[in-house]
C-alpha atoms as a PDB file:
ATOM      1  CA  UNK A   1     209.642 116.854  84.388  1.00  0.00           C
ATOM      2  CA  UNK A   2     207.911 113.983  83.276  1.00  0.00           C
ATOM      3  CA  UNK A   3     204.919 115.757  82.065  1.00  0.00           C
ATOM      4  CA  UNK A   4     207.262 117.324  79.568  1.00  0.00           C
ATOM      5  CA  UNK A   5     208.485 113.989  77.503  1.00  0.00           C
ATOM      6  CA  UNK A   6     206.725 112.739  74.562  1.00  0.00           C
ATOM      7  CA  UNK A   7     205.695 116.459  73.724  1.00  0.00           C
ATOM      8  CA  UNK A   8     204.931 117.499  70.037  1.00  0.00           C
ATOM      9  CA  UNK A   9     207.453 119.873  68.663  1.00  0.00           C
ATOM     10  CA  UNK A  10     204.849 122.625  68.657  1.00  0.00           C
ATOM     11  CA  UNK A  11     204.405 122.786  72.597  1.00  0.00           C
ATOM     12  CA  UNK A  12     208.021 123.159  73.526  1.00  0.00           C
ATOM     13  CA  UNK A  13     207.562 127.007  73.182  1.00  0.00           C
ATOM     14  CA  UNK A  14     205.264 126.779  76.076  1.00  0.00           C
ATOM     15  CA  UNK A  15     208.222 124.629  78.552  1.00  0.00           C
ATOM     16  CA  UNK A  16     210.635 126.859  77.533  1.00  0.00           C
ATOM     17  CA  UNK A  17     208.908 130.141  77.498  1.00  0.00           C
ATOM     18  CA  UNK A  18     210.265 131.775  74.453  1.00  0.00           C
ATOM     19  CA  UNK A  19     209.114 130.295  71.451  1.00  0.00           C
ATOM     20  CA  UNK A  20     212.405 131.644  69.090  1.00  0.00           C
ATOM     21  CA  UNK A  21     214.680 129.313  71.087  1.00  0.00           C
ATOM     22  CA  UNK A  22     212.307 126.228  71.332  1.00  0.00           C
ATOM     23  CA  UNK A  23     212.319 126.851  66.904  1.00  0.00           C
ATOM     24  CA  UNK A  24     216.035 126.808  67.125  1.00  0.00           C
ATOM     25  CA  UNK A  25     216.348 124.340  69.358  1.00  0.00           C
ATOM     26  CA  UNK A  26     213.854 121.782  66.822  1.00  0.00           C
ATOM     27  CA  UNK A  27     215.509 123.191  63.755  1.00  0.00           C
ATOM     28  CA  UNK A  28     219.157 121.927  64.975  1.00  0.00           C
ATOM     29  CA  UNK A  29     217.696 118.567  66.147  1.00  0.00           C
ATOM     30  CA  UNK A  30     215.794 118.045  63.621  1.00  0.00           C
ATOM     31  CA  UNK A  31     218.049 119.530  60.863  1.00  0.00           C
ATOM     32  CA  UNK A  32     219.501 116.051  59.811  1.00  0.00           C
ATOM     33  CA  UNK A  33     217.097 113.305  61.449  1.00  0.00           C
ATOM     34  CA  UNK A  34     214.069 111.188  60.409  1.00  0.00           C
ATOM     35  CA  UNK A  35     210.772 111.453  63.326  1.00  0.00           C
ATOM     36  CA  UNK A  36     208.753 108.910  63.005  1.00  0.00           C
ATOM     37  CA  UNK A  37     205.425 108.916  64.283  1.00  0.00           C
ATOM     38  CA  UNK A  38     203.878 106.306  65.804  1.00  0.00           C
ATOM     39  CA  UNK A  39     200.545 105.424  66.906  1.00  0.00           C
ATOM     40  CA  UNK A  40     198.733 103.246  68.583  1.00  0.00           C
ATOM     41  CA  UNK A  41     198.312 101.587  72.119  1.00  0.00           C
ATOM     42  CA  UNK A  42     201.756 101.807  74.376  1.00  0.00           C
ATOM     43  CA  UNK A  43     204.009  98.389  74.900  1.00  0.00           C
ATOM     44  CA  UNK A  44     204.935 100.329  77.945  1.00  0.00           C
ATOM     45  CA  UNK A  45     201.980  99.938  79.824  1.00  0.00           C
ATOM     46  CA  UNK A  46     200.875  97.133  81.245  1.00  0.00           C
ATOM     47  CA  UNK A  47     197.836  95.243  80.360  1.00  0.00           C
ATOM     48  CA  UNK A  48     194.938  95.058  82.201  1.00  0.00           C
ATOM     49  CA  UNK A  49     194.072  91.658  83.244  1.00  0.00           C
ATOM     50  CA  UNK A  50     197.328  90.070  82.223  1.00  0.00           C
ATOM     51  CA  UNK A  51     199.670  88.661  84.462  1.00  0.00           C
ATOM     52  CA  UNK A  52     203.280  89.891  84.652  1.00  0.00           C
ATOM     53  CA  UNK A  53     205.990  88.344  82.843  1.00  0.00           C
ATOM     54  CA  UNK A  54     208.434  85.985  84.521  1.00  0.00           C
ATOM     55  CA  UNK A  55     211.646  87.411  86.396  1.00  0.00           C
END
């Protein structure tokens, strides 16, 4: 499953097969939020290079 997180809106039709119930599903979650889209390089990943913090 983890190829399905951080997936635009627009593909959930294709992981859930029907696209009516991936636009329901967006419209109730998104109904009364803010997205924010964010960009650039991931604070996730690790740097190349770097050495890894202290435990």
């Amino acid at each position: 499953m983890d190829s399905a997180l951080n997936t635009a809106f627009s593909d959930w039709g294709n992981i859930l097969y029907n696209t009516t119930i991936a636009t329901a599903i967006v419209d109730r979650l998104a109904e009364n939020s803010e997205i924010f889209l964010l960009g650039g390089e991931s604070l996730r990943k690790p740097k190349s290079g770097s050495s890894s913090p202290a435990q």
